[in-house]
N, C-alpha and C. Protein backbone atom coordinates (compact mmCIF):
# COMPACT_ATOMS: atom_id res chain seq x y z
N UNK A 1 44.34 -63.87 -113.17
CA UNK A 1 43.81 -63.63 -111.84
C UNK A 1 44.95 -63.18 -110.93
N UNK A 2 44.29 -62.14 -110.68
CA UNK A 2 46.15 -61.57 -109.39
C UNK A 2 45.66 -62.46 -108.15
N UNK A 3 46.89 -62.75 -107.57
CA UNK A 3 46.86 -63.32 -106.34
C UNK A 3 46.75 -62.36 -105.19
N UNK A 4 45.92 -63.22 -104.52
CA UNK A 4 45.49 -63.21 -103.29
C UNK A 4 46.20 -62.73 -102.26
N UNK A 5 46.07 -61.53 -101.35
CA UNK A 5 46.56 -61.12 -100.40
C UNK A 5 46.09 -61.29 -99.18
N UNK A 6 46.28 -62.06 -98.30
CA UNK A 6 45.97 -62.34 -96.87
C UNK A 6 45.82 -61.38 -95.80
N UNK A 7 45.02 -60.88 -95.62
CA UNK A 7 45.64 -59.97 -94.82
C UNK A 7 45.78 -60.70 -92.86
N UNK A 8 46.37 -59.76 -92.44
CA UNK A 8 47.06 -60.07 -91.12
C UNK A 8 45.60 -60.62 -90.13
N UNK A 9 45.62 -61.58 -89.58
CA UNK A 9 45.06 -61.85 -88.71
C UNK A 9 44.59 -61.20 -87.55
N UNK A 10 42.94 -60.91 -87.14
CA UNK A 10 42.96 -60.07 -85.73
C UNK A 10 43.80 -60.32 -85.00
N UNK A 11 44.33 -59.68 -83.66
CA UNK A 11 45.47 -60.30 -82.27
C UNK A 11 43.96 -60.19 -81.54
N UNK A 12 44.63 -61.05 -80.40
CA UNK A 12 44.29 -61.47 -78.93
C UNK A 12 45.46 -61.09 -77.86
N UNK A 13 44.34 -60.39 -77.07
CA UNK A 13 44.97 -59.54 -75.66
C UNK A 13 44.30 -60.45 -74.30
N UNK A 14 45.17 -61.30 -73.69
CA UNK A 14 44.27 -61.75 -72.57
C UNK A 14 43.52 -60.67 -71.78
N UNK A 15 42.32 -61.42 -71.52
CA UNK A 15 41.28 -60.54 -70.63
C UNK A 15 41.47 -60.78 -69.19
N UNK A 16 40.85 -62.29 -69.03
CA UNK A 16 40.47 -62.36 -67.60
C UNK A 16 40.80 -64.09 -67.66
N UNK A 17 40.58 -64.81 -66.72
CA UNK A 17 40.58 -66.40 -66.70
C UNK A 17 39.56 -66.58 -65.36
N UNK A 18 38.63 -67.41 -65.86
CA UNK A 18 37.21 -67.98 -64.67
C UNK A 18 36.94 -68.99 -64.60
N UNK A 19 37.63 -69.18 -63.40
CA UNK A 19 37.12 -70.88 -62.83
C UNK A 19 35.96 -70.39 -62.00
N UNK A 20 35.03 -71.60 -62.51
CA UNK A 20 33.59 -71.91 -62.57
C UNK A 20 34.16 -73.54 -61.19
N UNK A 21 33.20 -73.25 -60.20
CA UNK A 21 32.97 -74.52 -59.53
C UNK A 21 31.74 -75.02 -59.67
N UNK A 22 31.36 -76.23 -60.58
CA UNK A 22 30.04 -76.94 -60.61
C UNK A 22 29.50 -77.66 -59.78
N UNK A 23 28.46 -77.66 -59.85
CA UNK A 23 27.34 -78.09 -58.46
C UNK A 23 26.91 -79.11 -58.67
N UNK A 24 27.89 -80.47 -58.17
CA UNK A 24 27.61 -82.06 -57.99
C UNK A 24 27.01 -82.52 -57.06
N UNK A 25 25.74 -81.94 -56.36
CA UNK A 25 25.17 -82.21 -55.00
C UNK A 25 24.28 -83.00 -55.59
N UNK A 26 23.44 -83.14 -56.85
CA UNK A 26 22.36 -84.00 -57.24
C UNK A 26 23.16 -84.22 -58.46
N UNK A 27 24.44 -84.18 -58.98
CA UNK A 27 24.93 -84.80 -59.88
C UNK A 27 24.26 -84.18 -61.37
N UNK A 28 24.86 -84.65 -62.65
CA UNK A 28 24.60 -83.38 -63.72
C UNK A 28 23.07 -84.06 -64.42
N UNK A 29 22.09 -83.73 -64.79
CA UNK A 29 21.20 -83.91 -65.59
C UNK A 29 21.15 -83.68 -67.00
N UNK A 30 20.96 -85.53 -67.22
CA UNK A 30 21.04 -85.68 -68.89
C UNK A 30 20.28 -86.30 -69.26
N UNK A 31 19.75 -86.33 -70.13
CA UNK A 31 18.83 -87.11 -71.16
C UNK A 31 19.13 -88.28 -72.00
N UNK A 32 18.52 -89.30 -72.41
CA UNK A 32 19.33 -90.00 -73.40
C UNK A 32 19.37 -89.98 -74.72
N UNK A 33 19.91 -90.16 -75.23
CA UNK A 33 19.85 -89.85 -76.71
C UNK A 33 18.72 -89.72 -77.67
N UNK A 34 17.79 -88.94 -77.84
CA UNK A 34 16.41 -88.23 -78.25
C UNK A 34 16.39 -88.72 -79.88
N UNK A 35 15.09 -89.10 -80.66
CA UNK A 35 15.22 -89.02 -81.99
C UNK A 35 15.40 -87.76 -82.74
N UNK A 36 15.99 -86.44 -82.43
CA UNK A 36 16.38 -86.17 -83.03
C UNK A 36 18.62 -85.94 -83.26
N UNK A 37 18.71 -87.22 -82.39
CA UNK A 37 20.03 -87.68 -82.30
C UNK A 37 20.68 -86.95 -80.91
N UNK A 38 20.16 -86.06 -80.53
CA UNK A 38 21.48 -85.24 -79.53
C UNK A 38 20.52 -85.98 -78.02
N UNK A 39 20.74 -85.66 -77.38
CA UNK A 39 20.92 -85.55 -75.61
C UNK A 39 21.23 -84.14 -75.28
N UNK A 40 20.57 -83.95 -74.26
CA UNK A 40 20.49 -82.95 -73.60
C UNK A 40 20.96 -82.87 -72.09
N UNK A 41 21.78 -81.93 -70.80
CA UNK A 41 22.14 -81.62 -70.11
C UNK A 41 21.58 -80.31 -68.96
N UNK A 42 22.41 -80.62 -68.18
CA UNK A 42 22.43 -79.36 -67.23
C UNK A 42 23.03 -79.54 -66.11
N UNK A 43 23.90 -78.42 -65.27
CA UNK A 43 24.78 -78.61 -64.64
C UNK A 43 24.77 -77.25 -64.13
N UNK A 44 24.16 -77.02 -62.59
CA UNK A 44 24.39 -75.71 -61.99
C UNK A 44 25.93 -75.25 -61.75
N UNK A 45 26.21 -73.95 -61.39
CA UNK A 45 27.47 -73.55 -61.34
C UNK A 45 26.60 -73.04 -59.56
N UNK A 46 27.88 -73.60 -58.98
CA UNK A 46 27.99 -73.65 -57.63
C UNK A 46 28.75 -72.29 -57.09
N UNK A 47 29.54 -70.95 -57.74
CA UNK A 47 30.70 -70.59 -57.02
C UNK A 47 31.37 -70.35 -58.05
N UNK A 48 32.56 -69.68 -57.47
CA UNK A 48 34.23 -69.82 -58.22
C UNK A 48 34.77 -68.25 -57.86
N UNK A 49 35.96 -68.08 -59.02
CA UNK A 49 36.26 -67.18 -59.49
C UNK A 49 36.48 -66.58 -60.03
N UNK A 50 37.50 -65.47 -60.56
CA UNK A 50 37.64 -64.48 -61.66
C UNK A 50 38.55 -63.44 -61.32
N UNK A 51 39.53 -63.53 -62.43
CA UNK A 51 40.69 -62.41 -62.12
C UNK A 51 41.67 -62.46 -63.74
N UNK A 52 41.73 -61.15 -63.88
CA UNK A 52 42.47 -60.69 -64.78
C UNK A 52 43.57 -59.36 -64.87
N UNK A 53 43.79 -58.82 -65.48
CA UNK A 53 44.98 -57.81 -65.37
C UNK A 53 44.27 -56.39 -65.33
N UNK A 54 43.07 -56.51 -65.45
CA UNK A 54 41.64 -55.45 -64.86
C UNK A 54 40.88 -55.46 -64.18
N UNK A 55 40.29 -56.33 -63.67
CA UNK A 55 39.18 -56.84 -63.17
C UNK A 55 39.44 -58.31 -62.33
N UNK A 56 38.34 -58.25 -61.24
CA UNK A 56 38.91 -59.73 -60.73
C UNK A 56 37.02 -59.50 -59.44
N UNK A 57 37.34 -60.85 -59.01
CA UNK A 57 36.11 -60.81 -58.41
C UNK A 57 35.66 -62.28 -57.77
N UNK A 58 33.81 -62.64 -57.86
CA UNK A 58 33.86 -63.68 -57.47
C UNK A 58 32.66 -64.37 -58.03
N UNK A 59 32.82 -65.72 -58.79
CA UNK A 59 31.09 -65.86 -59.70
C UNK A 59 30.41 -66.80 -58.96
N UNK A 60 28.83 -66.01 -58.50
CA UNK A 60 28.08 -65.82 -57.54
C UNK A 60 27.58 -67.47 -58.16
N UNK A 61 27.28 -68.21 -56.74
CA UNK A 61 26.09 -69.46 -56.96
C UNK A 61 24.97 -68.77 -58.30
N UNK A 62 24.24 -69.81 -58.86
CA UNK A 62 23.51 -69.72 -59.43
C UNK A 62 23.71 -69.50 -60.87
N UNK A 63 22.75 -70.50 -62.08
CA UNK A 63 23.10 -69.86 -63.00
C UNK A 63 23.64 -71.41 -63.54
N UNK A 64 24.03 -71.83 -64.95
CA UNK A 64 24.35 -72.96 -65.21
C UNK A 64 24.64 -73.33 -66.99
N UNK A 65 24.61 -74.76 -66.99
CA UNK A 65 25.07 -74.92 -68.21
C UNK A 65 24.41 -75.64 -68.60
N UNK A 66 23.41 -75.52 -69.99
CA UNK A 66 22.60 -76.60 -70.38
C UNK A 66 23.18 -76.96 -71.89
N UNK A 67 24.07 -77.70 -71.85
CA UNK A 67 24.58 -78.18 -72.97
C UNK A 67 23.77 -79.25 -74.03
N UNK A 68 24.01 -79.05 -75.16
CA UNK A 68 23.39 -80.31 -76.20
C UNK A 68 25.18 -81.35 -76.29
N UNK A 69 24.65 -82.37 -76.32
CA UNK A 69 25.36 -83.39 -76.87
C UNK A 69 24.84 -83.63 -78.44
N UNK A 70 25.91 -83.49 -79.01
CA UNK A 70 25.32 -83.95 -80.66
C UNK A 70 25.65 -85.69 -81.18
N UNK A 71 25.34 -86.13 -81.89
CA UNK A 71 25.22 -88.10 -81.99
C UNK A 71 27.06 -87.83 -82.00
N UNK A 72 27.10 -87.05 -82.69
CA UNK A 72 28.88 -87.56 -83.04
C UNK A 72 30.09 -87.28 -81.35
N UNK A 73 29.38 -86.90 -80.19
CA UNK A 73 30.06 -86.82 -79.39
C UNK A 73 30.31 -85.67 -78.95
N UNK A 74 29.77 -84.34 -79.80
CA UNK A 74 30.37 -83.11 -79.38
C UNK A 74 29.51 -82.37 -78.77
N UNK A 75 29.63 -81.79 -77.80
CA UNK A 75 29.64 -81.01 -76.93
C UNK A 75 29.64 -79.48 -77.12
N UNK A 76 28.15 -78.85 -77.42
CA UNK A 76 27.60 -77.92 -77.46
C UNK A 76 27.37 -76.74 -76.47
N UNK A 77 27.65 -75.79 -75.76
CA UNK A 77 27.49 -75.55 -74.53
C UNK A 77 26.91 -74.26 -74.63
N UNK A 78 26.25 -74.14 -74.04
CA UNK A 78 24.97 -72.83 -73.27
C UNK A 78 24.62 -72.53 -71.94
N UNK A 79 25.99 -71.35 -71.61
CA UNK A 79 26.19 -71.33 -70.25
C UNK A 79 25.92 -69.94 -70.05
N UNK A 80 25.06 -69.78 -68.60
CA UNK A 80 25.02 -68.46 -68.63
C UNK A 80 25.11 -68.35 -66.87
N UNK A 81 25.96 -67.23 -66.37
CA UNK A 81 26.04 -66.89 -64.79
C UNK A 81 26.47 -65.75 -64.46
N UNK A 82 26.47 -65.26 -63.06
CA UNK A 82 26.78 -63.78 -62.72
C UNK A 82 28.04 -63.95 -62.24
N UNK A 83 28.81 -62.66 -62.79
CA UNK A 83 30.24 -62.62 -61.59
C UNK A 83 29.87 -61.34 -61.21
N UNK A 84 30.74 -61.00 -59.82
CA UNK A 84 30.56 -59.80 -59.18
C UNK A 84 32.09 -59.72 -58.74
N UNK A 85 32.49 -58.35 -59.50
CA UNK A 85 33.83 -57.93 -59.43
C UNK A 85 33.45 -57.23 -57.76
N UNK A 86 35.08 -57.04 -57.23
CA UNK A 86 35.48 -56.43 -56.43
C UNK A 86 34.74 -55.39 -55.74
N UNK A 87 34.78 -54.36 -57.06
CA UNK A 87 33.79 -53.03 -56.63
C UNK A 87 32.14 -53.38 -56.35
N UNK A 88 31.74 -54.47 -56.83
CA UNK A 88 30.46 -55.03 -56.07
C UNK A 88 30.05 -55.32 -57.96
N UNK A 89 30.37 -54.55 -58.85
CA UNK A 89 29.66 -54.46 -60.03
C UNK A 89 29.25 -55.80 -60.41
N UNK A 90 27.96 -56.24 -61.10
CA UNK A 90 27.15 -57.40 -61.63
C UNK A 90 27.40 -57.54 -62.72
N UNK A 91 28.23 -58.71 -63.69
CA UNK A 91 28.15 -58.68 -64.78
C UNK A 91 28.04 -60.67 -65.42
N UNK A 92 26.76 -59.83 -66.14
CA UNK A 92 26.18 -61.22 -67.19
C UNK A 92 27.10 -61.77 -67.76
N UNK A 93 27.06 -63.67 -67.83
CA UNK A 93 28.13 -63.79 -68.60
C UNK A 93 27.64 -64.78 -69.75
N UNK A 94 27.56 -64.46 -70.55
CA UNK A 94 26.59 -65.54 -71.60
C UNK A 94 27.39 -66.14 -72.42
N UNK A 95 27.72 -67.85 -72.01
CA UNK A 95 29.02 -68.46 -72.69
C UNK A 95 28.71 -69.66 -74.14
N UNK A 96 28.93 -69.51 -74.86
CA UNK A 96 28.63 -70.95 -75.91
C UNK A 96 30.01 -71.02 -76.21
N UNK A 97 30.15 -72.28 -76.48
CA UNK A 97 31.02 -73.42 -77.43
C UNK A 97 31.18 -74.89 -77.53
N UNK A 98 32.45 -75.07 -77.86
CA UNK A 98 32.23 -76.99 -78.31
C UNK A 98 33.38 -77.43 -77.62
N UNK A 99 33.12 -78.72 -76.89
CA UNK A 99 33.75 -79.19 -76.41
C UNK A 99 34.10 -80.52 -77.10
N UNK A 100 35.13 -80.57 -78.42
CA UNK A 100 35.06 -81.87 -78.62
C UNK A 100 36.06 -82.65 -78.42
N UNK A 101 35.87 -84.18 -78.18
CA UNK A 101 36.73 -85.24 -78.03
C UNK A 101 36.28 -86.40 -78.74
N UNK A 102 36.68 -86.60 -79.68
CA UNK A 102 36.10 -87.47 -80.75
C UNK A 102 36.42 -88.70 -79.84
N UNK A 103 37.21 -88.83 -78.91
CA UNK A 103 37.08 -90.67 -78.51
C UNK A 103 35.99 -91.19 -77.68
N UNK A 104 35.06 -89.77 -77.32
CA UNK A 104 33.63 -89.95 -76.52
C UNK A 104 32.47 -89.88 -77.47
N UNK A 105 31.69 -91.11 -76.87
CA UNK A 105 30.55 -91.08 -77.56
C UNK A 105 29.41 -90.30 -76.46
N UNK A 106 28.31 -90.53 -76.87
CA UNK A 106 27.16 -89.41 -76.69
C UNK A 106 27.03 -90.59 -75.38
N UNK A 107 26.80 -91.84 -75.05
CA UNK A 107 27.15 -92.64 -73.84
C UNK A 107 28.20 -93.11 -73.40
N UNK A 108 29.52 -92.09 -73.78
CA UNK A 108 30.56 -92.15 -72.97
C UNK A 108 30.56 -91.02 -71.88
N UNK A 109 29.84 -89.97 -72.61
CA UNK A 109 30.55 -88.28 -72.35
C UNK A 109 29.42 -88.58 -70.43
N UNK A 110 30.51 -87.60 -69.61
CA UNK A 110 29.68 -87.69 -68.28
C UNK A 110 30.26 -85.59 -68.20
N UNK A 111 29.42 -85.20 -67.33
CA UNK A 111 29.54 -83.60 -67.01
C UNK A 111 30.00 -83.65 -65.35
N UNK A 112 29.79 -85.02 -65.01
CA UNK A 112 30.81 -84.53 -63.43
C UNK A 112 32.13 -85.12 -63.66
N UNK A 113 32.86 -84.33 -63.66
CA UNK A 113 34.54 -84.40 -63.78
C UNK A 113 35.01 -85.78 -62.13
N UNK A 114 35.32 -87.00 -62.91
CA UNK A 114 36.10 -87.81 -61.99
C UNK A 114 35.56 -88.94 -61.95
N UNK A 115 33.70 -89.02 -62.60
CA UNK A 115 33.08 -89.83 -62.34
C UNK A 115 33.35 -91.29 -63.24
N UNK A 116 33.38 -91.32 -64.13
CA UNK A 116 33.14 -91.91 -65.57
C UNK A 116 34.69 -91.94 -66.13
N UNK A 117 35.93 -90.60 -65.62
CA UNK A 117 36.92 -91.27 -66.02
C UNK A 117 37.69 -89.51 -65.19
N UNK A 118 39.23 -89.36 -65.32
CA UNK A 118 39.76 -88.59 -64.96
C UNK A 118 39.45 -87.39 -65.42
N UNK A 119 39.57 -86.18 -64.34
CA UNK A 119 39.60 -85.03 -63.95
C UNK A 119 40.11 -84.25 -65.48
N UNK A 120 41.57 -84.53 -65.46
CA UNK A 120 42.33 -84.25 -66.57
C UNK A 120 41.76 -84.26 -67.66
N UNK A 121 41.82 -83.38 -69.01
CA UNK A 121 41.55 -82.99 -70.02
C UNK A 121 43.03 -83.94 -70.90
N UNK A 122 42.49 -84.79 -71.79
CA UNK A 122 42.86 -85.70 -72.72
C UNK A 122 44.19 -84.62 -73.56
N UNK A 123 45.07 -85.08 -74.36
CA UNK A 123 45.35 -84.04 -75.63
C UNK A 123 44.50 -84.49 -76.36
N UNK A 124 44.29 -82.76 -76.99
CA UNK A 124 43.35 -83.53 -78.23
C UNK A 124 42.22 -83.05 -78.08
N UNK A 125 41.89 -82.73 -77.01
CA UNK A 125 40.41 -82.04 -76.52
C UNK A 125 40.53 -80.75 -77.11
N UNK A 126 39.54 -80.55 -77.90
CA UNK A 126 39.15 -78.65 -78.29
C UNK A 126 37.80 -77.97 -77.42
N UNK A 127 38.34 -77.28 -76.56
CA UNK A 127 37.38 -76.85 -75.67
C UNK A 127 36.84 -75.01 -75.88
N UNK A 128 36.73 -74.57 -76.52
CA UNK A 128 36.97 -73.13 -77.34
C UNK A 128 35.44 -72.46 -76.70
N UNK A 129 35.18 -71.30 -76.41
CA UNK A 129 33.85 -70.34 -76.11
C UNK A 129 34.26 -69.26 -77.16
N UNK A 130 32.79 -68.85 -77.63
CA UNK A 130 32.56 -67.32 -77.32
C UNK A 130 31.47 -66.48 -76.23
N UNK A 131 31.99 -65.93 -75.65
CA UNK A 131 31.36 -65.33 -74.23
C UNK A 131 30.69 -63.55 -74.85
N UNK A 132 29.73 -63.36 -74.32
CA UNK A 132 29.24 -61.86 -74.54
C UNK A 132 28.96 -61.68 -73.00
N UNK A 133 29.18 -60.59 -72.60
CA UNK A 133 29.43 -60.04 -71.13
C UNK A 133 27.95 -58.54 -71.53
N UNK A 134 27.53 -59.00 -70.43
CA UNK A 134 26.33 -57.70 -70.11
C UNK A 134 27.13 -57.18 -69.07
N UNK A 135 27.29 -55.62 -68.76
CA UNK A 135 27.11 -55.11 -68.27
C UNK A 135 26.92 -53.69 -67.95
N UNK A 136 26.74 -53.19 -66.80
CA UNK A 136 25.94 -51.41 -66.56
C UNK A 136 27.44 -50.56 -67.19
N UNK A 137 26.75 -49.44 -67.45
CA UNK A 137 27.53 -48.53 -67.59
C UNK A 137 28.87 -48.18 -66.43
N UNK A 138 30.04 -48.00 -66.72
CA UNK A 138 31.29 -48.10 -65.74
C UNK A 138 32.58 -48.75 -65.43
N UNK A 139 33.81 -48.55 -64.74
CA UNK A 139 34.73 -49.25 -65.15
C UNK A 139 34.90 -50.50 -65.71
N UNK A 140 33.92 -51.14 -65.93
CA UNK A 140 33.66 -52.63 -66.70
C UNK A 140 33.47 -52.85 -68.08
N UNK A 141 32.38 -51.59 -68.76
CA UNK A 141 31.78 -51.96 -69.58
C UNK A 141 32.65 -52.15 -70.94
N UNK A 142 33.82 -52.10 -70.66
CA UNK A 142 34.75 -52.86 -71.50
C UNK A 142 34.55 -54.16 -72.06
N UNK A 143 33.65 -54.37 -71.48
CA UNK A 143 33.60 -56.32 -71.25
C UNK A 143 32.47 -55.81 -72.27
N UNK A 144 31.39 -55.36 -72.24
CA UNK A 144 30.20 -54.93 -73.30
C UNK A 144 31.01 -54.90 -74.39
N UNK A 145 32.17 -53.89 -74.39
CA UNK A 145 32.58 -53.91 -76.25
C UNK A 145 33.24 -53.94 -77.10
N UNK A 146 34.07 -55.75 -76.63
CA UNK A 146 34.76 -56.71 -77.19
C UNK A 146 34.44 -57.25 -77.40
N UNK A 147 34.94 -58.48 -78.58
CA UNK A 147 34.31 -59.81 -78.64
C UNK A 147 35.49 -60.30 -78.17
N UNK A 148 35.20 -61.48 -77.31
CA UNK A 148 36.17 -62.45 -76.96
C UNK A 148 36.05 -63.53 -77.33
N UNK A 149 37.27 -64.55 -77.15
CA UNK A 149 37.08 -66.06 -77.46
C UNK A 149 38.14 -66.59 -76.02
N UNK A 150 37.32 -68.03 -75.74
CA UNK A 150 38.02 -68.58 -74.58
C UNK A 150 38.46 -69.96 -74.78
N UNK A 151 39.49 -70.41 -74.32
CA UNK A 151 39.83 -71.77 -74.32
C UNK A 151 39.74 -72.11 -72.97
N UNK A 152 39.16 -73.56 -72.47
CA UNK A 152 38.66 -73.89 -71.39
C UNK A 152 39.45 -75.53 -71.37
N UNK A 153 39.77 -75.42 -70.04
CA UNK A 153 39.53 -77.10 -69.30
C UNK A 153 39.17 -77.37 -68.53
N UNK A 154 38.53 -78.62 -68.05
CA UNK A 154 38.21 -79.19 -67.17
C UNK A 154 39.15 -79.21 -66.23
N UNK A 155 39.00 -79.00 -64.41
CA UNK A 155 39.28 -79.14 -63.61
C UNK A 155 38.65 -79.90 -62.53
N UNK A 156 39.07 -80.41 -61.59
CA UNK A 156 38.60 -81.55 -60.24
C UNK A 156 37.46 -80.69 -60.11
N UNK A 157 37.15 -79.46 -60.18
CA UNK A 157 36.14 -79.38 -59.34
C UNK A 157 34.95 -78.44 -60.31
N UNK A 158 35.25 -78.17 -61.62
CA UNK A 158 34.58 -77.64 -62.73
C UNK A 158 35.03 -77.22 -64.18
N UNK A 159 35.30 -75.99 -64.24
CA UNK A 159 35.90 -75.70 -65.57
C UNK A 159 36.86 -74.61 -65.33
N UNK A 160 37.82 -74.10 -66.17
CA UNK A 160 38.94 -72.99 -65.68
C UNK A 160 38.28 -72.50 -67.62
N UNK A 161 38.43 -71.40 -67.81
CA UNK A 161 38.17 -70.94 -68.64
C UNK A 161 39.28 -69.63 -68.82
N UNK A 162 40.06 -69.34 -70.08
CA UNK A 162 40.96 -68.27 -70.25
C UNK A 162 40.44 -67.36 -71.19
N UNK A 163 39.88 -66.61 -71.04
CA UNK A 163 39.39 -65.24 -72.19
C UNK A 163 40.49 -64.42 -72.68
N UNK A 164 40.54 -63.72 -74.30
CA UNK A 164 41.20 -63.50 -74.51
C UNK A 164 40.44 -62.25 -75.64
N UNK A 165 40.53 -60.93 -75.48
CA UNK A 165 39.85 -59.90 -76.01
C UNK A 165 40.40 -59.93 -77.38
N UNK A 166 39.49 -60.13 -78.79
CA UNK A 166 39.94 -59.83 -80.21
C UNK A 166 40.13 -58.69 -80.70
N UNK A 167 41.39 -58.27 -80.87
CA UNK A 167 41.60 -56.94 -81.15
C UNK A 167 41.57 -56.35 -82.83
């Protein structure tokens, strides 16, 4: 059997980084642990921003995150919201990934940052997206046709998220 040749790994080109401010006015909505083991969520996105070495802007109220909790603690996420760059342009942002911290259980884990325990992101936390970006035809639609992956943390007042285009 000839051996195996590896080949080189895709690269990553940072894109953009988006802090998301979440909307703690009625606090996050969760479920309790359902027979089919997970819990369920939701958590409006209030605001924020967005800026990268192309693009930069501001992500509009509305729009949110309805995450699954799975029995083992992890953190499923299904986020979707608008940013509106500079030039006014609208672009969809449709986010999934896992947020895990194995030292939280499914009635440890809380979605308002400060409540239940510190702001700060643990070591050890894997907080990873993949994001697909809608948008119109025009200086943007760059964002249409990449795939990206993001690493995210928690911040005092939501999430900071760093995108990074797979080349």
């Amino acid at each position: 059997m000839e051996e195996m040749v590896v080949p080189d790994p895709p690269g990553l080109e940072y894109a953009l980084t988006v802090s998301l401010d979440l909307d703690h006015r009625f606090g996050a909505v969760r479920t309790a642990q359902m027979s089919s083991g997970f819990a369920y969520g939701f958590i409006g996105v209030a605001g924020g921003w967005f800026a990268g070495p192309r693009i930069r802007g501001a992500v509009l109220e509305g729009g949110g995150d309805w995450p699954t909790i799975r029995a083992d603690g992890v953190a499923v996420f299904d986020a979707k919201y608008v940013l509106r760059a500079e030039d006014g342009t609208e672009i969809v942002l449709h986010n999934r990934g896992l947020r895990v911290d194995r030292e939280l259980t499914v009635d440890g884990e809380t979605f308002v940052p400060g409540v239940e325990r510190a702001f700060r992101e643990p070591e050890g936390v894997y907080f990873r997206t993949t994001p697909m970006f809608d948008v119109e035809a025009g200086p943007h639609d760059w964002l249409a046709t990449r795939l990206f992956v993001g690493r995210g943390e928690r911040t005092e007042t939501g999430n900071l998220i760093h995108y990074y285009a797979v080349s």
